[in-house]
N, C-alpha and C. Protein backbone atom coordinates (compact mmCIF):
# COMPACT_ATOMS: atom_id res chain seq x y z
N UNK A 1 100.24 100.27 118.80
CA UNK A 1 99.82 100.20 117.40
C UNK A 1 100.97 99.63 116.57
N UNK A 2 100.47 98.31 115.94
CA UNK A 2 101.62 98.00 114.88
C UNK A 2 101.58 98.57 113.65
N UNK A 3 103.07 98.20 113.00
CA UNK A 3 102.88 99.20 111.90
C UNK A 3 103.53 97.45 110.71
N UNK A 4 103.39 97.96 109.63
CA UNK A 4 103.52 96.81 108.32
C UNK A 4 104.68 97.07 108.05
N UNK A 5 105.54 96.06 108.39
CA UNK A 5 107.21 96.46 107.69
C UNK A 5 107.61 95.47 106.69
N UNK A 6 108.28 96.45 105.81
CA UNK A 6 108.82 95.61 104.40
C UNK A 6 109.84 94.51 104.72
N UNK A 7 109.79 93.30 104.45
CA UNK A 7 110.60 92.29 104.73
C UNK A 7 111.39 92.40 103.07
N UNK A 8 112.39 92.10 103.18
CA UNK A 8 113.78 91.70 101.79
C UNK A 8 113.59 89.84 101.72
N UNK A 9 114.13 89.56 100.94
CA UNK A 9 114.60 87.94 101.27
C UNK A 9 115.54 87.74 102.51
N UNK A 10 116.45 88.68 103.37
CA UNK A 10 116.43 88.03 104.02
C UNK A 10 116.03 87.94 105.51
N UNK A 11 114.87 88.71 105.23
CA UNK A 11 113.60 88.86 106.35
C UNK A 11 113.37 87.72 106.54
N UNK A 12 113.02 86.96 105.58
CA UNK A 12 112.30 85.48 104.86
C UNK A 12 113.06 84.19 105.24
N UNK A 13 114.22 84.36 105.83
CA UNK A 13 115.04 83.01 106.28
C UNK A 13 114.21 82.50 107.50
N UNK A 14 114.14 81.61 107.88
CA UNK A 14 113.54 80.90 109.33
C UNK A 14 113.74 81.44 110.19
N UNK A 15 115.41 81.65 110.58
CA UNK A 15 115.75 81.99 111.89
C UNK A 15 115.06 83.75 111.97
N UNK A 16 115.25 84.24 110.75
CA UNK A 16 114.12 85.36 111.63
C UNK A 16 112.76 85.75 111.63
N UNK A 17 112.39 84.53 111.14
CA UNK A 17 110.58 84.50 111.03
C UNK A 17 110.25 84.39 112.49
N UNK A 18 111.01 83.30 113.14
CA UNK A 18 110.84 82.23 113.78
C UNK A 18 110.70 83.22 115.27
N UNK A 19 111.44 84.46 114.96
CA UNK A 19 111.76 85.43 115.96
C UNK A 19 110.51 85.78 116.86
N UNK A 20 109.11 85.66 115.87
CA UNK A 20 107.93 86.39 115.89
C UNK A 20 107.18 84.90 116.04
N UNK A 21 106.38 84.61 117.29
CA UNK A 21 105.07 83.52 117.17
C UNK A 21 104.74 84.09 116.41
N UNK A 22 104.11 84.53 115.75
CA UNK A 22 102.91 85.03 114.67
C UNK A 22 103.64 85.95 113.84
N UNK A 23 103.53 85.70 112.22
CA UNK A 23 103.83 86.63 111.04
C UNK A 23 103.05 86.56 109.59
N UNK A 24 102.28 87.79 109.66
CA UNK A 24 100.98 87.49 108.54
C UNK A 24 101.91 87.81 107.81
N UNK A 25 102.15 87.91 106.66
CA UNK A 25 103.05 88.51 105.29
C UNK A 25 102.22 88.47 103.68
N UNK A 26 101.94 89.83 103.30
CA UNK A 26 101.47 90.28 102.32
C UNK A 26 102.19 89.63 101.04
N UNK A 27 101.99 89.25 100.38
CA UNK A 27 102.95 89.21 98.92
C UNK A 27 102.54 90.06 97.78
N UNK A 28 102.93 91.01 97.47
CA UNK A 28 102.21 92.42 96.57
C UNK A 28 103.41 92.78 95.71
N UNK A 29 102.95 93.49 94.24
CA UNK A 29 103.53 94.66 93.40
C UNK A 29 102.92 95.76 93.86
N UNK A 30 103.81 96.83 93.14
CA UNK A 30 103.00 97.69 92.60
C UNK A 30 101.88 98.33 91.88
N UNK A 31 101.70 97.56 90.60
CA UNK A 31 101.18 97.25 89.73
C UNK A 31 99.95 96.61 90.03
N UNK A 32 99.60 96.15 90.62
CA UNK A 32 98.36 94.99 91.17
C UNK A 32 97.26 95.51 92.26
N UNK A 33 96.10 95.72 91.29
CA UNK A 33 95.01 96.10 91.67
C UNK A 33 94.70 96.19 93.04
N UNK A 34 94.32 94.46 92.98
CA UNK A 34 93.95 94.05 94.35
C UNK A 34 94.86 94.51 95.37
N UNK A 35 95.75 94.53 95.35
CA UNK A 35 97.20 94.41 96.31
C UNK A 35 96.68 95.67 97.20
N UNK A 36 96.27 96.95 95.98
CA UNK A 36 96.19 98.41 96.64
C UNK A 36 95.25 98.61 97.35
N UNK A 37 94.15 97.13 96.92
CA UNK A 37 93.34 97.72 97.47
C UNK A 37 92.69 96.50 98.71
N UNK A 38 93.90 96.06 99.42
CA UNK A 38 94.18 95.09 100.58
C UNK A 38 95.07 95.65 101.51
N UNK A 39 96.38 96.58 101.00
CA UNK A 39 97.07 97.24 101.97
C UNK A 39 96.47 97.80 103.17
N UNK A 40 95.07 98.90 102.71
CA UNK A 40 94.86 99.69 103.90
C UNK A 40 94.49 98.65 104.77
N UNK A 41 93.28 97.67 104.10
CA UNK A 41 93.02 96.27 105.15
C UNK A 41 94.52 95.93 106.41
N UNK A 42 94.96 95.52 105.62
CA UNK A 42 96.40 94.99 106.17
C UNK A 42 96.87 96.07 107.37
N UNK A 43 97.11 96.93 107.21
CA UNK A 43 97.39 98.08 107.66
C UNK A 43 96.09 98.46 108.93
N UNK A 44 94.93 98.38 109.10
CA UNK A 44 93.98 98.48 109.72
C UNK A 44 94.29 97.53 110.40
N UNK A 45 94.16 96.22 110.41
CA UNK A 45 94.47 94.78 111.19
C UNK A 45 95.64 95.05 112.07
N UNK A 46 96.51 95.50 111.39
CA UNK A 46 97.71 95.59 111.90
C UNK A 46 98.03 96.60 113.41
N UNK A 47 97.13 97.70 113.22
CA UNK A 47 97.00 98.31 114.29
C UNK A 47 96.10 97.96 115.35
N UNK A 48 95.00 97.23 114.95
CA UNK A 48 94.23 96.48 115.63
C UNK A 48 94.82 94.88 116.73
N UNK A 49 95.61 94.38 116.13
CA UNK A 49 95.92 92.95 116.75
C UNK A 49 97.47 93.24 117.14
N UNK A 50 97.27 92.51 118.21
CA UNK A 50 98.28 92.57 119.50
C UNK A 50 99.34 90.97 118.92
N UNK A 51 100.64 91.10 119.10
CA UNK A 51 101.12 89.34 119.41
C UNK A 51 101.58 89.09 118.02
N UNK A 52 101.13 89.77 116.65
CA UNK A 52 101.56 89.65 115.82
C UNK A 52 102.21 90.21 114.89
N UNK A 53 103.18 90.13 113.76
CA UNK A 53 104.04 90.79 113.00
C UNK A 53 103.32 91.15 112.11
N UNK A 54 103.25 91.70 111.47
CA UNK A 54 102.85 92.22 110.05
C UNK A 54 104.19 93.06 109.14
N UNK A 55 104.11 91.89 107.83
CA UNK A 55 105.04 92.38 106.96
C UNK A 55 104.67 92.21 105.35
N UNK A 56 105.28 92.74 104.75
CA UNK A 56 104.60 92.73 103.12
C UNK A 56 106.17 92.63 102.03
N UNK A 57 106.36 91.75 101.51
CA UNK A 57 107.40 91.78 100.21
C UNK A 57 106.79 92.08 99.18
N UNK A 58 107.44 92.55 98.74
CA UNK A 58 107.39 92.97 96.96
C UNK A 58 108.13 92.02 95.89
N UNK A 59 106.81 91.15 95.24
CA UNK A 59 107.42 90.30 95.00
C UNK A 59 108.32 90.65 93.51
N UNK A 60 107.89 91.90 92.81
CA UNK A 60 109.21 92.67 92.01
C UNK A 60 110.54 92.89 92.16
N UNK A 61 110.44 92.64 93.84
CA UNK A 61 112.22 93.32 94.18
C UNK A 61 112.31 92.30 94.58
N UNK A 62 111.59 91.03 95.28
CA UNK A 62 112.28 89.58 95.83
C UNK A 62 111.73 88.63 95.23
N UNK A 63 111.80 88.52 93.72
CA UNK A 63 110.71 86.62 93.09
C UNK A 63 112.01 85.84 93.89
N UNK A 64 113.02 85.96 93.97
CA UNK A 64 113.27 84.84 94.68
C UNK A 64 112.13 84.03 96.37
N UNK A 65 111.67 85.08 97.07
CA UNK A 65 111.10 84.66 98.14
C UNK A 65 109.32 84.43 97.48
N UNK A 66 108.98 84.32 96.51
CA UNK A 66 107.91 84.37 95.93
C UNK A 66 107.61 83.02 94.83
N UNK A 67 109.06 82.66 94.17
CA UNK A 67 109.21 81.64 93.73
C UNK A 67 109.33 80.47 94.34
N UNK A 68 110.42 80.62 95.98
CA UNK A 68 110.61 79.82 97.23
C UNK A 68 108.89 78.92 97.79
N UNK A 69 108.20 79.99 97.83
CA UNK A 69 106.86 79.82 98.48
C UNK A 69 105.91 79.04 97.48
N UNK A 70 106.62 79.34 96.31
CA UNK A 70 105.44 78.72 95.03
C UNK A 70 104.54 79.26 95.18
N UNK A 71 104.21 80.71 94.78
CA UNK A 71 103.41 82.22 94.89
C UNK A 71 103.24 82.03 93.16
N UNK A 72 102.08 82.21 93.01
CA UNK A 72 101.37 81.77 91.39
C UNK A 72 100.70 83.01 91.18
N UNK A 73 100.36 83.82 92.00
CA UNK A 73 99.18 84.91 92.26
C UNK A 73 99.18 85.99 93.31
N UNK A 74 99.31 87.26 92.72
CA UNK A 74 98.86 87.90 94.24
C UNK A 74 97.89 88.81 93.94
N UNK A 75 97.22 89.32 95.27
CA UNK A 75 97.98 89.34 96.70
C UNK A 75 98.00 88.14 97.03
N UNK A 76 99.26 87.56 97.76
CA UNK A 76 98.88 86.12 98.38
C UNK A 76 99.27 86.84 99.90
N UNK A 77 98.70 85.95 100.97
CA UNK A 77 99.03 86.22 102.57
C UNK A 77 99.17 84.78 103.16
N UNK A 78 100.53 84.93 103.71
CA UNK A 78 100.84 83.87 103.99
C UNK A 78 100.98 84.00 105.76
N UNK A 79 100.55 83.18 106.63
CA UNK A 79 100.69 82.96 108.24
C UNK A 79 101.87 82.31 108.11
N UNK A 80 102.87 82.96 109.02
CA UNK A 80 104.07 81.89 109.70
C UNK A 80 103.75 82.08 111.13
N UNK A 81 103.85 80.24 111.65
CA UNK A 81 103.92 80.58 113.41
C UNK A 81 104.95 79.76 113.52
N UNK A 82 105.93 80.32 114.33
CA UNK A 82 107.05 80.00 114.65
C UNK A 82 108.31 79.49 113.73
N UNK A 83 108.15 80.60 112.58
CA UNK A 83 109.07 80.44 111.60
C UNK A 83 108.19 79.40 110.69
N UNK A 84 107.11 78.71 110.29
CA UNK A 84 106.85 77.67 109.98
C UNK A 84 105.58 78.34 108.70
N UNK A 85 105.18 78.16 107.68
CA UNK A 85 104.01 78.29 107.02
C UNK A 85 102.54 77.45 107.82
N UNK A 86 101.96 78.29 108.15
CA UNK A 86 100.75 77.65 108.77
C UNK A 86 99.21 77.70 107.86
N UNK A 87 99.62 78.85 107.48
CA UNK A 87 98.21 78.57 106.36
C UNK A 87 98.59 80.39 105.71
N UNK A 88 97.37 80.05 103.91
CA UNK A 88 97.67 81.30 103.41
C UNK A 88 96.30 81.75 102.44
N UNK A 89 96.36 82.77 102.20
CA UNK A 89 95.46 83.11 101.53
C UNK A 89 95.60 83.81 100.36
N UNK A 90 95.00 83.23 98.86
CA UNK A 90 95.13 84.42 97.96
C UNK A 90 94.28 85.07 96.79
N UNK A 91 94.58 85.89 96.79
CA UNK A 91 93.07 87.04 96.29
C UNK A 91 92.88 88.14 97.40
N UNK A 92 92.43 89.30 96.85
CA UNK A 92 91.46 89.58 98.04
C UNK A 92 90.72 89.32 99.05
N UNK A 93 91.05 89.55 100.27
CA UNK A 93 90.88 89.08 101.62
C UNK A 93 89.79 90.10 102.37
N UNK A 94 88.90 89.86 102.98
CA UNK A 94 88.30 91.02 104.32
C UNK A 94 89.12 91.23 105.13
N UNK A 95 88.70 91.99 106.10
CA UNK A 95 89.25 91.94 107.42
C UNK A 95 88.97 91.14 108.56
N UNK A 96 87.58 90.41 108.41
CA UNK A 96 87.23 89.48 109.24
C UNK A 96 88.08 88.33 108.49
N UNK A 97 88.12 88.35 106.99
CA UNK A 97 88.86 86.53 107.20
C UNK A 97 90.03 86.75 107.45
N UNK A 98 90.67 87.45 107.04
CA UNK A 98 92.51 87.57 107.80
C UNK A 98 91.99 87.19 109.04
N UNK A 99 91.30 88.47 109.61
CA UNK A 99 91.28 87.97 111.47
C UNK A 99 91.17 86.76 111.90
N UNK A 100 90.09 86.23 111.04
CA UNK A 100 89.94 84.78 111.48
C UNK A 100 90.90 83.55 111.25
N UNK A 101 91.78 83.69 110.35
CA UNK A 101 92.81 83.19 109.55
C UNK A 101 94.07 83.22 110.89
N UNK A 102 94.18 84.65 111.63
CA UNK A 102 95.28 84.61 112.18
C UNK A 102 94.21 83.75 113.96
N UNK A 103 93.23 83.86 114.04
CA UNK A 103 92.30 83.29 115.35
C UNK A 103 92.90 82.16 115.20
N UNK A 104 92.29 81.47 114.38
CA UNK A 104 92.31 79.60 114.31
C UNK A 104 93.95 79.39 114.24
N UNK A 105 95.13 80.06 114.07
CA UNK A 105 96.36 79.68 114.01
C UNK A 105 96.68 80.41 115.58
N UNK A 106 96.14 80.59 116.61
CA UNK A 106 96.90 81.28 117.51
C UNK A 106 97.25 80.07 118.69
């Protein structure tokens, strides 16, 4: 069972994205509706799927890694495979489109 770990900015450098084929990453406040109410999603997936990272910044404690990405909105979810941005999503998400989001990138 995976669990959702908080990445800092310098979670967010390449060389240790790159660590993980696969890294979904949440972009969330506190403050933000949607965000609270995508975590458990996130968190469900996360224990569910094998092969991949799951991590979430706060983009309150890091706009630098939020400004980097050109993050306009959250929740945003961004796929890295192999350290690389592969595709992202933002708004409120299901659990089938994440899933499917991380399928078509595997």
């Amino acid at each position: 069972m995976a669990n959702v770990t908080a990445y800092t900015s310098e979670d967010m450098k390449f060389e240790n994205l790159s660590k993980s084929r696969l890294t979904l990453v949440d972009f969330w406040a506190a403050w933000c509706g949607p965000c609270k109410m995508l975590s458990p999603i996130v968190d469900e997936l996360a224990a569910e799927t094998e092969g991949v990272t799951f991590a979430k910044v706060n983009v309150d404690e890091y706009p630098d890694v939020a400004i980097g990405l050109g993050i306009q909105a959250i929740p945003t979810l961004f796929l890295f495979k192999d350290g690389q941005a592969v595709d992202r999503a933002v708004g409120l998400q299901s659990k089938d489109a994440l899933k499917a989001m991380i399928d078509r990138n595997r």
